[in-house]
C-alpha atoms as a PDB file:
ATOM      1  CA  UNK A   1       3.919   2.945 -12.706  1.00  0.00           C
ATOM      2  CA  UNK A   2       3.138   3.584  -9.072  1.00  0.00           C
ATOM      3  CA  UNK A   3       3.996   0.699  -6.401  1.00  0.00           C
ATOM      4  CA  UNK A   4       3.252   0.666  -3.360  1.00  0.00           C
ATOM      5  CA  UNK A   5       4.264  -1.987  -0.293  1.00  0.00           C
ATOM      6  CA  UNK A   6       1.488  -2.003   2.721  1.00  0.00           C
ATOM      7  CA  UNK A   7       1.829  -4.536   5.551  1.00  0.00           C
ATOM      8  CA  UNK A   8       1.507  -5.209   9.138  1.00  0.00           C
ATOM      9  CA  UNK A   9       4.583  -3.469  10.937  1.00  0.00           C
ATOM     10  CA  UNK A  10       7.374  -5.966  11.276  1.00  0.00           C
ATOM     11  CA  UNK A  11       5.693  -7.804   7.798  1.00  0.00           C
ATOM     12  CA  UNK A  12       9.167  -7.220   5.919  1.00  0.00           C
ATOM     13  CA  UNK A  13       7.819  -4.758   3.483  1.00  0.00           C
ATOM     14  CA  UNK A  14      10.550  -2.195   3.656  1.00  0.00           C
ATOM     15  CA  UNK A  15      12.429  -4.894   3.211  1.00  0.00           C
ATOM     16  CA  UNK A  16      10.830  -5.898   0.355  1.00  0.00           C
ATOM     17  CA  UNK A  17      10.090  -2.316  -1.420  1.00  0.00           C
ATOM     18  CA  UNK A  18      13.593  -2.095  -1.335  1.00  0.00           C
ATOM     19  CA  UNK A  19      14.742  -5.472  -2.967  1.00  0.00           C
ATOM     20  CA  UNK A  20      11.958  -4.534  -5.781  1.00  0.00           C
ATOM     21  CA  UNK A  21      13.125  -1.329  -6.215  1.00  0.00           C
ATOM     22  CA  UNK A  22      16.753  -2.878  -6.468  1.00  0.00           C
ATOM     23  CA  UNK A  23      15.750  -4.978  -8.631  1.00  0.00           C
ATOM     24  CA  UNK A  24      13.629  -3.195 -11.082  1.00  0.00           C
ATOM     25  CA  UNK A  25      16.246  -0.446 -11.277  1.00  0.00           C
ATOM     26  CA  UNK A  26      18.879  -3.171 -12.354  1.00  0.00           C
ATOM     27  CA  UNK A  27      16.950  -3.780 -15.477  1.00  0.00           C
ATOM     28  CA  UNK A  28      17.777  -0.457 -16.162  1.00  0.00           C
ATOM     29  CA  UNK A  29      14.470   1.423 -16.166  1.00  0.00           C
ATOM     30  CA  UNK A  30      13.902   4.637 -14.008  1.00  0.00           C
ATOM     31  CA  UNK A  31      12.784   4.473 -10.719  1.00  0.00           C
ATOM     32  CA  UNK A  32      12.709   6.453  -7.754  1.00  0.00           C
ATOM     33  CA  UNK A  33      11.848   4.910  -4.466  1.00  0.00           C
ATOM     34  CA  UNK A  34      10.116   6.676  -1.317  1.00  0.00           C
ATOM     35  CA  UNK A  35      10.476   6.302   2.445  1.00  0.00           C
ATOM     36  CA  UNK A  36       6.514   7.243   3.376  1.00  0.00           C
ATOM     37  CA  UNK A  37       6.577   5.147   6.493  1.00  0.00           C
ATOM     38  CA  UNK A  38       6.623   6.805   9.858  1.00  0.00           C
ATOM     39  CA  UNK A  39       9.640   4.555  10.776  1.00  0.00           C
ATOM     40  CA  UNK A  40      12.348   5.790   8.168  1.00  0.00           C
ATOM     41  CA  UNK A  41      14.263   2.562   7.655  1.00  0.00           C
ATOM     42  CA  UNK A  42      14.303   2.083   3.346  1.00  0.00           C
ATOM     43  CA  UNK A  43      17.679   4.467   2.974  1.00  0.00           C
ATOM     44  CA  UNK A  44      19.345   2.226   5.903  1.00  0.00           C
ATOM     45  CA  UNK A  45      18.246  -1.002   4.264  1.00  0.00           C
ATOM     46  CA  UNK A  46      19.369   0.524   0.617  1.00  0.00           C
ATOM     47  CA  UNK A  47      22.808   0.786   1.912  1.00  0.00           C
ATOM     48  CA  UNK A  48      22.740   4.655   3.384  1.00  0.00           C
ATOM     49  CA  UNK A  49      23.988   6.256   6.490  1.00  0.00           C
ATOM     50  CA  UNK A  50      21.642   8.895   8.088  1.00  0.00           C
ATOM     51  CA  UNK A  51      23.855  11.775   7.085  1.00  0.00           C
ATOM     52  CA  UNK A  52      23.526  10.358   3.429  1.00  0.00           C
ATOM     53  CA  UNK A  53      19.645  10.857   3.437  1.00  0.00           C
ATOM     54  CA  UNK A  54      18.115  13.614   1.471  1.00  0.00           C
ATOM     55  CA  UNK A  55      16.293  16.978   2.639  1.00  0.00           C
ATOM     56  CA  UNK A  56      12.977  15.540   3.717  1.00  0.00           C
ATOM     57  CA  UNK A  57       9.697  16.281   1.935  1.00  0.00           C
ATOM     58  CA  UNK A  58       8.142  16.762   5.138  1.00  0.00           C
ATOM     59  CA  UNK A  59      10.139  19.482   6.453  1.00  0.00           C
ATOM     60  CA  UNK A  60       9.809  21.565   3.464  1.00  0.00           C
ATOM     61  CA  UNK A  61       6.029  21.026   2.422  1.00  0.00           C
ATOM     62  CA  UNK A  62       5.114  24.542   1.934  1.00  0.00           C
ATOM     63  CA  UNK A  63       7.495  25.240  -0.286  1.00  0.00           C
ATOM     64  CA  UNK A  64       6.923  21.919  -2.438  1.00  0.00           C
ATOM     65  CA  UNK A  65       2.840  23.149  -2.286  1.00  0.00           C
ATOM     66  CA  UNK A  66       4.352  26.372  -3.590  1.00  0.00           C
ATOM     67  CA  UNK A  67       6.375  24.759  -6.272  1.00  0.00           C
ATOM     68  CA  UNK A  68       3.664  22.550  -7.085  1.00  0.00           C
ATOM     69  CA  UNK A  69       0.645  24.895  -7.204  1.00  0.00           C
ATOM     70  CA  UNK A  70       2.786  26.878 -10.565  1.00  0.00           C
ATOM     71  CA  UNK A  71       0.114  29.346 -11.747  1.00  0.00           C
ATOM     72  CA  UNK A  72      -2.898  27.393 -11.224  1.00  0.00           C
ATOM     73  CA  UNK A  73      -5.111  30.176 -10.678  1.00  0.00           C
ATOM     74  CA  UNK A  74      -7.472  27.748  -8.870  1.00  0.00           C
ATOM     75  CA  UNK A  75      -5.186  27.566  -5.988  1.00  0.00           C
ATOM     76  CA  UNK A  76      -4.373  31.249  -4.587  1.00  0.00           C
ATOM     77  CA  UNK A  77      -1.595  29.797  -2.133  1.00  0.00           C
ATOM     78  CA  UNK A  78       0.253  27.509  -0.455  1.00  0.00           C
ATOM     79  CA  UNK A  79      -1.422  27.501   2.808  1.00  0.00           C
ATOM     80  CA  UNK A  80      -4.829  27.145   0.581  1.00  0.00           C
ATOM     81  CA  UNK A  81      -3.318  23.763  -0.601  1.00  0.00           C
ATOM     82  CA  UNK A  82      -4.347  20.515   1.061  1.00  0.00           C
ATOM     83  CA  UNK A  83      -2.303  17.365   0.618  1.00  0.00           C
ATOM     84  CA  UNK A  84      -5.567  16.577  -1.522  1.00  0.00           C
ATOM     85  CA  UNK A  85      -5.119  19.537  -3.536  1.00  0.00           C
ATOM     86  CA  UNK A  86      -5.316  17.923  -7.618  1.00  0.00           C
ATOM     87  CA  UNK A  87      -3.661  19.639 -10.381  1.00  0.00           C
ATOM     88  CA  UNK A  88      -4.906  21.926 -12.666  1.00  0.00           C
ATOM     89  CA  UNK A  89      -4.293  23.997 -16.277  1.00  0.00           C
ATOM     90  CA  UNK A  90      -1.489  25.957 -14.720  1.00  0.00           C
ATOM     91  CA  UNK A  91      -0.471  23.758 -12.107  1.00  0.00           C
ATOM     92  CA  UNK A  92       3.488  22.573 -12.259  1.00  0.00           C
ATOM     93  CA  UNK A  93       3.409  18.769 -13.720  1.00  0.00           C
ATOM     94  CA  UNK A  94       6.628  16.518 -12.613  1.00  0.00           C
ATOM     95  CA  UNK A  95       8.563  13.798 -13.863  1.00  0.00           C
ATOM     96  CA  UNK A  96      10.503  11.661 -12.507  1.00  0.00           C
ATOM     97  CA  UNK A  97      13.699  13.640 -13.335  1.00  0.00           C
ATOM     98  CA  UNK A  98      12.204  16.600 -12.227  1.00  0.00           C
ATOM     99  CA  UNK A  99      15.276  19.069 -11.242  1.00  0.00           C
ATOM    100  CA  UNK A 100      13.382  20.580  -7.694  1.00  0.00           C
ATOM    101  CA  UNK A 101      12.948  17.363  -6.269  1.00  0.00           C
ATOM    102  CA  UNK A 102      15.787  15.449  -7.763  1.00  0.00           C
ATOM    103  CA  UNK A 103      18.160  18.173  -6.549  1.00  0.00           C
ATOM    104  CA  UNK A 104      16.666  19.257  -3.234  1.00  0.00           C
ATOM    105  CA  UNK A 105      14.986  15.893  -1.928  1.00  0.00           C
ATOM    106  CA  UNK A 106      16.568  12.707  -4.080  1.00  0.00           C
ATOM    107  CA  UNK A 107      19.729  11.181  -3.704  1.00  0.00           C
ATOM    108  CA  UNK A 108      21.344   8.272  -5.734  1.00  0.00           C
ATOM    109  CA  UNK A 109      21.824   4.945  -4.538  1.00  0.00           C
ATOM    110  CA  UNK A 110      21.689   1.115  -6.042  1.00  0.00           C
ATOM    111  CA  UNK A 111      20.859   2.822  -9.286  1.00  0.00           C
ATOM    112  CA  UNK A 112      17.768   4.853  -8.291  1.00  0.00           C
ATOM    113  CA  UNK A 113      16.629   7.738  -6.878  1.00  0.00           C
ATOM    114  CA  UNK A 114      15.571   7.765  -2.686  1.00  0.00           C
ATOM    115  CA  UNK A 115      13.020  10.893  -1.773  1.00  0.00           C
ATOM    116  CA  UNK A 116      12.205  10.175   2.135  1.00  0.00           C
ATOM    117  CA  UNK A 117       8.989  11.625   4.019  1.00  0.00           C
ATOM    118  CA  UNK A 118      11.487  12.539   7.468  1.00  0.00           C
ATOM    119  CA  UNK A 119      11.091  10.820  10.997  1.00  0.00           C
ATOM    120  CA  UNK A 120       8.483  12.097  12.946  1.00  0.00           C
ATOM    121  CA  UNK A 121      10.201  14.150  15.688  1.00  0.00           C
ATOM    122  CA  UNK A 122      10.394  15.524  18.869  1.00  0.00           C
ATOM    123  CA  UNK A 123       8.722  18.448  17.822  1.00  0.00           C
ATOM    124  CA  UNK A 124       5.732  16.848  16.561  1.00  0.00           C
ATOM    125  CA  UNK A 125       5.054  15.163  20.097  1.00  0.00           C
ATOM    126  CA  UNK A 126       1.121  15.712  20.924  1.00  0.00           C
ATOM    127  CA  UNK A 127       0.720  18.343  18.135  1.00  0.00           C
ATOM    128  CA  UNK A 128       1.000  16.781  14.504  1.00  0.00           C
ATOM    129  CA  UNK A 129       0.220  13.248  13.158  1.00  0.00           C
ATOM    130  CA  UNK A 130       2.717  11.672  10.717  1.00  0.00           C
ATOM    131  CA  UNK A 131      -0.429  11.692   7.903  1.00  0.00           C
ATOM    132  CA  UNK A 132       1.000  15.845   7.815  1.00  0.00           C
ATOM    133  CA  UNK A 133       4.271  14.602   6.025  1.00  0.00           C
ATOM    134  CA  UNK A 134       2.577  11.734   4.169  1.00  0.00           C
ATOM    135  CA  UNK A 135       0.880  14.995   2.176  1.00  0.00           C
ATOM    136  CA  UNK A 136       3.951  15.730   0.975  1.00  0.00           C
ATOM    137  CA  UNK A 137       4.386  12.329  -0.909  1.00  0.00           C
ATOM    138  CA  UNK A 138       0.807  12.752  -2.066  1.00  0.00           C
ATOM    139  CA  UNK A 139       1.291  15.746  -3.634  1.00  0.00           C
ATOM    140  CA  UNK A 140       3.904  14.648  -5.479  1.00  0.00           C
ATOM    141  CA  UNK A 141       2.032  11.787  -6.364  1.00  0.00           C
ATOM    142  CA  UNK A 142      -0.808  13.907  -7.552  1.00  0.00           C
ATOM    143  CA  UNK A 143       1.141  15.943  -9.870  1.00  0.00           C
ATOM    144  CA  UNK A 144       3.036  13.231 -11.422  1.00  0.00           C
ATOM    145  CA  UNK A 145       2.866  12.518 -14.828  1.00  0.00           C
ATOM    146  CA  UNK A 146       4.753   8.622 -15.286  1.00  0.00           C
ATOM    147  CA  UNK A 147       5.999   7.552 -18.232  1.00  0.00           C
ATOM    148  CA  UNK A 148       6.024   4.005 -19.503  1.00  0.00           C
ATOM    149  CA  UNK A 149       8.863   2.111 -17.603  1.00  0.00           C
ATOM    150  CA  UNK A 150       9.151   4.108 -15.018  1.00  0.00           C
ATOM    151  CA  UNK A 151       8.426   3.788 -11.797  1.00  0.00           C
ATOM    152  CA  UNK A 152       7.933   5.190  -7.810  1.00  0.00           C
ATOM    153  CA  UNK A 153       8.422   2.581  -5.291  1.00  0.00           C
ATOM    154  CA  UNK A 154       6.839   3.642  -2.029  1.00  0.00           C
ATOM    155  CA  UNK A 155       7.451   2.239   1.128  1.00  0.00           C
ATOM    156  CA  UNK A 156       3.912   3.026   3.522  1.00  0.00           C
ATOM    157  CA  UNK A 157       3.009   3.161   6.845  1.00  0.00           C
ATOM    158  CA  UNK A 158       1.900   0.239   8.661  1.00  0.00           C
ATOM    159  CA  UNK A 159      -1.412  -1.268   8.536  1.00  0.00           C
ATOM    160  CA  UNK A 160      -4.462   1.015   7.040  1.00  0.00           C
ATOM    161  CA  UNK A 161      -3.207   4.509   7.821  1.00  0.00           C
ATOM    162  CA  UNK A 162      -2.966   5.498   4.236  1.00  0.00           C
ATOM    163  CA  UNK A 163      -6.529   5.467   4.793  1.00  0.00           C
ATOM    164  CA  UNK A 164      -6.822   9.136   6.112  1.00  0.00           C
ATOM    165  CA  UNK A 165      -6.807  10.389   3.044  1.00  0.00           C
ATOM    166  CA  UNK A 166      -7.148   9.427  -0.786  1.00  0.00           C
ATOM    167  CA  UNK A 167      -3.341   8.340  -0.842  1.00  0.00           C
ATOM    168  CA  UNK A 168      -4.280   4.194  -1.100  1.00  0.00           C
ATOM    169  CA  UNK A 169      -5.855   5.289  -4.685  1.00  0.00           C
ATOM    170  CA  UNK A 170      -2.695   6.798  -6.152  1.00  0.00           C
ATOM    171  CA  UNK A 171      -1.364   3.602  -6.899  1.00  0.00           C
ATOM    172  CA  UNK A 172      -1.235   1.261  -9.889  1.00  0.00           C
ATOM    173  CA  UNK A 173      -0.300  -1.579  -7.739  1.00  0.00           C
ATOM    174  CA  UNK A 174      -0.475  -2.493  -3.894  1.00  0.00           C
ATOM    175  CA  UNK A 175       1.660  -5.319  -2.663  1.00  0.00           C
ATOM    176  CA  UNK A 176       0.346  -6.296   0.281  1.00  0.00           C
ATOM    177  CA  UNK A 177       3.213  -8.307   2.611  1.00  0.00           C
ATOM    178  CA  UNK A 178       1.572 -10.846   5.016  1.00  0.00           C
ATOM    179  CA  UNK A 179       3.431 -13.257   6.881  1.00  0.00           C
ATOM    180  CA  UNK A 180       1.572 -16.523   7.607  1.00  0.00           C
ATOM    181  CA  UNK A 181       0.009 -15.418  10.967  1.00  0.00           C
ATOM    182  CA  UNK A 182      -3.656 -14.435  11.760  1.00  0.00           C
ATOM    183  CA  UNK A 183      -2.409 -10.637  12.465  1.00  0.00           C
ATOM    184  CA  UNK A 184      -0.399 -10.504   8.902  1.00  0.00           C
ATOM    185  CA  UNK A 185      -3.665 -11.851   7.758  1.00  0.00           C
ATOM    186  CA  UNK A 186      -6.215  -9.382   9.313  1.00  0.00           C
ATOM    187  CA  UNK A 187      -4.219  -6.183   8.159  1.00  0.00           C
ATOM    188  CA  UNK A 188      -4.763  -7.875   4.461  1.00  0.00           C
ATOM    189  CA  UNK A 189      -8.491  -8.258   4.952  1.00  0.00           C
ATOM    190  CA  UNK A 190      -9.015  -4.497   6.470  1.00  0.00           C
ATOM    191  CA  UNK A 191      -6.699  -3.321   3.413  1.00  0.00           C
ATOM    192  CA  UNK A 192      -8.935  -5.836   0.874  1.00  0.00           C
ATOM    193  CA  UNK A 193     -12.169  -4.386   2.784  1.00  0.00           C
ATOM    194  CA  UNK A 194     -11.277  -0.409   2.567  1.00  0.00           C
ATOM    195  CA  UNK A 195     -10.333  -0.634  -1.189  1.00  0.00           C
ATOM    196  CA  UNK A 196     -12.712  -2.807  -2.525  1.00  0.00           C
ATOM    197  CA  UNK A 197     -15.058  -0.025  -4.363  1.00  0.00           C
ATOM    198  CA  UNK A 198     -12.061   2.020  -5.403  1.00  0.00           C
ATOM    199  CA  UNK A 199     -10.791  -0.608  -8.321  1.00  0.00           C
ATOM    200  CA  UNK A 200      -7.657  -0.971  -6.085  1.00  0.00           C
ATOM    201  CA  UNK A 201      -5.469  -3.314  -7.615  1.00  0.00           C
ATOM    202  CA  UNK A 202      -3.954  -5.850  -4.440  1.00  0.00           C
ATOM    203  CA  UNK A 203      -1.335  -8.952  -4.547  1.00  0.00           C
ATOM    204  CA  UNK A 204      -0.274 -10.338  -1.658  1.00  0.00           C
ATOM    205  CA  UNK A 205       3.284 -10.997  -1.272  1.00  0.00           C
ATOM    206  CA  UNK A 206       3.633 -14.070   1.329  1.00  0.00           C
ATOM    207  CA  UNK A 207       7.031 -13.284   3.278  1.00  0.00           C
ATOM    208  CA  UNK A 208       8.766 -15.400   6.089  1.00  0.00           C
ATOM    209  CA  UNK A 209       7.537 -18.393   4.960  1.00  0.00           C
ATOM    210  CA  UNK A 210       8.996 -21.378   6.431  1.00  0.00           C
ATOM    211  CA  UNK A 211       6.987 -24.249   5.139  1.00  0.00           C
ATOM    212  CA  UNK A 212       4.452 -25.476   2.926  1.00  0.00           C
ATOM    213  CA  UNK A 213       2.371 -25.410   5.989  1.00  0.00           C
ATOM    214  CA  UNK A 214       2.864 -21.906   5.774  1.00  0.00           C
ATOM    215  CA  UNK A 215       2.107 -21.373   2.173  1.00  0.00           C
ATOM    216  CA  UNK A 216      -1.265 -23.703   2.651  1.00  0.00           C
ATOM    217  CA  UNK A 217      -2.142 -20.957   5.174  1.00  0.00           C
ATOM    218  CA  UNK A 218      -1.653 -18.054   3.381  1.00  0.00           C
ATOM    219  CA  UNK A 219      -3.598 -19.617   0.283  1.00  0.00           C
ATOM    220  CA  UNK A 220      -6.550 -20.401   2.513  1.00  0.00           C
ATOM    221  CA  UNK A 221      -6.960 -17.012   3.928  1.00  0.00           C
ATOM    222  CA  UNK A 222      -6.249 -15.048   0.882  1.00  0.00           C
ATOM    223  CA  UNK A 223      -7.427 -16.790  -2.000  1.00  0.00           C
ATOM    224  CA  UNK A 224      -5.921 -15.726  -5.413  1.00  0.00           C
ATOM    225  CA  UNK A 225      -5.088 -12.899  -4.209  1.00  0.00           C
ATOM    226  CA  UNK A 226      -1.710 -14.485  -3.355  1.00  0.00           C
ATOM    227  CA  UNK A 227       0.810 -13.907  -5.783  1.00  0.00           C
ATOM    228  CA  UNK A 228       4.055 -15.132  -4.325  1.00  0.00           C
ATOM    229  CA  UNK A 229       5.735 -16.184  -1.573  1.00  0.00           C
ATOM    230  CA  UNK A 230       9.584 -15.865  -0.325  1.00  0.00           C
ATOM    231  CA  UNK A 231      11.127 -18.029   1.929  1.00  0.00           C
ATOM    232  CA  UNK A 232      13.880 -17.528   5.018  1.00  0.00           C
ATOM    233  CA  UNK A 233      16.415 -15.796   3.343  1.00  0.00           C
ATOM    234  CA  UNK A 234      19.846 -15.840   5.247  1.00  0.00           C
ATOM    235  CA  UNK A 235      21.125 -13.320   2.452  1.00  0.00           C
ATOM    236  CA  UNK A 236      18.328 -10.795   3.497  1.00  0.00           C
ATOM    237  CA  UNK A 237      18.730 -11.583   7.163  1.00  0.00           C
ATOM    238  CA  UNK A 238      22.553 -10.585   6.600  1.00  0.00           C
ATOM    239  CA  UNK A 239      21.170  -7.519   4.645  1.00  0.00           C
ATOM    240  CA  UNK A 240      19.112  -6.492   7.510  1.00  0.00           C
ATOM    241  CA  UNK A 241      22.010  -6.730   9.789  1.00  0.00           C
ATOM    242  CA  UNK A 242      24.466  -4.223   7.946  1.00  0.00           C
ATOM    243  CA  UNK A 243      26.967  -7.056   6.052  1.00  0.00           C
ATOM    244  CA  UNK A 244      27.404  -6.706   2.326  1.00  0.00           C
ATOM    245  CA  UNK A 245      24.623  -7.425  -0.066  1.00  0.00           C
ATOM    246  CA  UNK A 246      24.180  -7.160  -3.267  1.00  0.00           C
ATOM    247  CA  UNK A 247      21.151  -9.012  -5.706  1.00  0.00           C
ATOM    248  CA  UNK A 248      23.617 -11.687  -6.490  1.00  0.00           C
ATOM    249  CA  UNK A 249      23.737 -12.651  -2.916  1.00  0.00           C
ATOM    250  CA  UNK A 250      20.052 -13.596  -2.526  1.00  0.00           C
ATOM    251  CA  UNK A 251      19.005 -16.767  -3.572  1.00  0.00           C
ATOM    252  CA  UNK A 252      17.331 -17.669  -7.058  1.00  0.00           C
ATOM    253  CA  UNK A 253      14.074 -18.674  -5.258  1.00  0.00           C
ATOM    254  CA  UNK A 254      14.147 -14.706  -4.102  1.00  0.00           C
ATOM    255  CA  UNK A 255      15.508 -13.333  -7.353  1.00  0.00           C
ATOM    256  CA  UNK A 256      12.625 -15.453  -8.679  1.00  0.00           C
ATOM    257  CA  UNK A 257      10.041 -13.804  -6.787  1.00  0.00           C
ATOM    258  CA  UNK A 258      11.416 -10.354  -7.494  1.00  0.00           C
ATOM    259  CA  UNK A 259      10.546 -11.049 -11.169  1.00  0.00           C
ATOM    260  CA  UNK A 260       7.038 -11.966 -10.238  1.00  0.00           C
ATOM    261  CA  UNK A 261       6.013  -8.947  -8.752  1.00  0.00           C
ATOM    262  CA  UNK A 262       7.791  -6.705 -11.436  1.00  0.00           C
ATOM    263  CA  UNK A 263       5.786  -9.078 -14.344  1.00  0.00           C
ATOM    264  CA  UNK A 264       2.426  -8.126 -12.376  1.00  0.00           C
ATOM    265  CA  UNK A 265       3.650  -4.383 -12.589  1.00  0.00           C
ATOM    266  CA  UNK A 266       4.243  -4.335 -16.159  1.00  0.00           C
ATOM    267  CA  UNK A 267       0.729  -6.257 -16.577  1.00  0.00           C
ATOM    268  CA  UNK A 268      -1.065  -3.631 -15.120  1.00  0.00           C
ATOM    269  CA  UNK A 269      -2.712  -1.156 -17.338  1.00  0.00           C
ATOM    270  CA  UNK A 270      -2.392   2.920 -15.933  1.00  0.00           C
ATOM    271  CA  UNK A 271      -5.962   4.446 -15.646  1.00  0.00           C
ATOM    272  CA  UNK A 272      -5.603   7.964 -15.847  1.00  0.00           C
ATOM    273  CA  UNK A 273      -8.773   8.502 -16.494  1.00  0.00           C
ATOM    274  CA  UNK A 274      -9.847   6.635 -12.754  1.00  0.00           C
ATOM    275  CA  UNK A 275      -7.306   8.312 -11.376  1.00  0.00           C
ATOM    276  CA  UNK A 276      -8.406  11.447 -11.792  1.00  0.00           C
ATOM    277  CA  UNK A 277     -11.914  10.805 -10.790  1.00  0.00           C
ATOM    278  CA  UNK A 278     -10.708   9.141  -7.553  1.00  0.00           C
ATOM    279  CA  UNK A 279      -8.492  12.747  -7.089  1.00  0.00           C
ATOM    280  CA  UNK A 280     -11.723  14.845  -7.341  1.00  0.00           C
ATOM    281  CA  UNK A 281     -13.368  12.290  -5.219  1.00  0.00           C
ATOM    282  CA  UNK A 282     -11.564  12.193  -2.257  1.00  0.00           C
ATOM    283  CA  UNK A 283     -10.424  16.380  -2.776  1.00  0.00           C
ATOM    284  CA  UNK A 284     -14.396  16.928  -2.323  1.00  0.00           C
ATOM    285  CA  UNK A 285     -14.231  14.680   0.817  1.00  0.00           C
ATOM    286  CA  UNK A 286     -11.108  16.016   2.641  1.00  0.00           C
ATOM    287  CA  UNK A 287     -12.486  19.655   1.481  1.00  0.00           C
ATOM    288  CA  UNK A 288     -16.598  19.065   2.850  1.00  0.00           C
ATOM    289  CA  UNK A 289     -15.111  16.480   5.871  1.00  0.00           C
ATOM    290  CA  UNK A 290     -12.189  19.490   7.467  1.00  0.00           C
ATOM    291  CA  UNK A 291     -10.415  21.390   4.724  1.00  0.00           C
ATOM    292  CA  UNK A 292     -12.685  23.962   4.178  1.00  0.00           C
ATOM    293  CA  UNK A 293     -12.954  24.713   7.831  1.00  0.00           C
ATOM    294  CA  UNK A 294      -9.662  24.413   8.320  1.00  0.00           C
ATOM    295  CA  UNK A 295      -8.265  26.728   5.161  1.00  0.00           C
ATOM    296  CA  UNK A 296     -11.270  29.236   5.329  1.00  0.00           C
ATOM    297  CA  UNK A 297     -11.898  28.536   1.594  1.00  0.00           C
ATOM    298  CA  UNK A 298     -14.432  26.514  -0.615  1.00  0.00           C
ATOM    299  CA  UNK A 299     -11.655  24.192  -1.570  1.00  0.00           C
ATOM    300  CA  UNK A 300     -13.649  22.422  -4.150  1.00  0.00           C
ATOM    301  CA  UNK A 301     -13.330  25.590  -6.685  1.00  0.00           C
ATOM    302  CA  UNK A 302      -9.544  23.620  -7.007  1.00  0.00           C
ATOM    303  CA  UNK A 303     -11.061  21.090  -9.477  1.00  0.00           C
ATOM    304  CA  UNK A 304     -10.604  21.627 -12.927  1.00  0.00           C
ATOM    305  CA  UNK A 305     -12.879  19.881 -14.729  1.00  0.00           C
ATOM    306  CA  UNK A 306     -11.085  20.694 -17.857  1.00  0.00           C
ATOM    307  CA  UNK A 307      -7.935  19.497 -16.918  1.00  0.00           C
ATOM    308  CA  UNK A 308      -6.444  16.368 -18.157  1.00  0.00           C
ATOM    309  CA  UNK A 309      -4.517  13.544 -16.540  1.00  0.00           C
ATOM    310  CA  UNK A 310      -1.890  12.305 -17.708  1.00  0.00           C
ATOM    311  CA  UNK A 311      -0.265  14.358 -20.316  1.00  0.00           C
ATOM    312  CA  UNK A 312       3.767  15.151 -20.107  1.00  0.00           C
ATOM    313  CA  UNK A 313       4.613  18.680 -19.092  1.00  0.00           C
ATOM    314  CA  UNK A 314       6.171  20.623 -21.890  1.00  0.00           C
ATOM    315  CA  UNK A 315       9.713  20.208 -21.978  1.00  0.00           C
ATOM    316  CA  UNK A 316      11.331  23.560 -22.136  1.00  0.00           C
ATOM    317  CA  UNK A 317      14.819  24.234 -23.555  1.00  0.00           C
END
């Protein structure tokens, strides 16, 4: 299963990708988190220093598109794939113990696996946008093949920037973290509003709640689509600050919580067969809307309509 955590910037979801991550990895099923936001904070909040992180995906997406691509005879090169680009009969199908990216771009930590996007740098100033090293994590996402009980927790960028491309459908879940303000609020509604004809599943995930003041707000502006909320933590606010912390440490109202969201996970049924129509989809957008321009190819011969999602790459001894 694929997770992701959207929010308002300063919401706590990197916060809170990284206590669900924690804590689904500590029931002892796979999972390999990802630092996609353009602020790379989820290895620092995981317990990393910045010479711990791995090689990022960013930095090394033509060789990943070359990796990826395999002999998919649809796709004559790297530089002809788009972070769009679906897989094909041919193309290289991952796991999550896939030995590229778990020895070039993952490290271990808490029990898991950390992949990280990169910061945006210097370099980048005035001629790049972050959405560039985002393709890398859509890629990946794109070529996946997920297995029951496991699972890719992704920490996004802020607000509705995932909306560039078809990234915001690759999910099976979207936890949405709001705090009880009318700006955590908004982001929710433009994120409700952009992925209401894709089938998108969305929870909210209240956060910094204070009172049941708070709660009645959230409720009121959100509906159902409130799932949980977690209150001021002093064990996450001594997280956040660099002291020790481990899931013992937070309370049982949080540890609580934590089990919510992972229940609504395990409730949720995978749609290949959506997914892959929502890949084709949004490949014949980003090819018609600037890929074909920018590539000099009719990117939309990439398709293969005889391909199937979902089935396990051949395991080869």
């Amino acid at each position: 299963m694929r997770v992701a955590f959207v929010g308002k910037g300063g919401s706590g979801k990197t916060t809170l990708s990284s206590l669900f991550a924690r804590h689904t990895a500590r029931q002892g099923d796979p999972v390999v988190a990802v630092d996609a936001d353009i602020n790379q904070h989820l290895g620092m909040v995981l317990g990393l220093a910045p010479a711990d992180l791995p090689e990022p995906l960013g930095a090394h997406l033509p060789e990943i598109k070359d990796y990826l691509r395999g002999d998919n005879p649809r796709v004559a090169s790297a530089a002809s794939m788009v972070k769009t680009t679906p897989p094909g009969r041919g193309s290289r199908l991952v796991t999550l113990d896939d030995p590229y990216f778990s020895a070039r771009h993952a490290v271990p930590v808490q029990g898991m696996r950390l992949m990280v996007t990169g910061p945006f740098s210097e370099d980048d100033l005035g001629v790049a946008c972050y959405h560039s090293k985002v393709g890398a994590v859509e890629l990946f996402l794109n070529h996946l093949v997920d297995g029951p009980d496991e699972y890719v927790v992704v920490d996004m960028t802020a607000g509705g920037d995932s909306f560039a491309s078809g990234l915001f459908t690759r999910f099976d879940m979207t936890f949405l973290v709001a705090e009880p303000t009318r700006q955590g609020v908004a982001v929710y509604r433009q994120y409700r509003d952009h992925a209401r004809d894709f089938d998108v599943p969305i929870a909210v995930v209240g956060n910094k709640v204070h009172s049941a003041a708070d709660v009645a707000f959230l409720r009121e502006q959100v509906g159902d689509d409130l799932l949980v909320c977690l209150e001021h933590s002093p064990a996450i606010r001594a997280m956040e600050q660099g002291r020790g912390f481990t899931l013992d440490d937070l309370e049982p109202a949080g540890r609580a919580a934590l089990s919510v969201l992972l229940a609504r996970v395990r409730a949720q049924e995978k749609d290949w067969a959506k997914f892959g129509r929502q890949t084709a989809e949004f490949h014949t957008r980003n090819a018609r809307a600037w890929a074909n321009r920018a590539t000099g190819e009719d990117l939309l011969h990439q398709i293969d309509p005889g391909f199937v999602y979902g089935e396990r790459p051949a395991v080869v001894a």
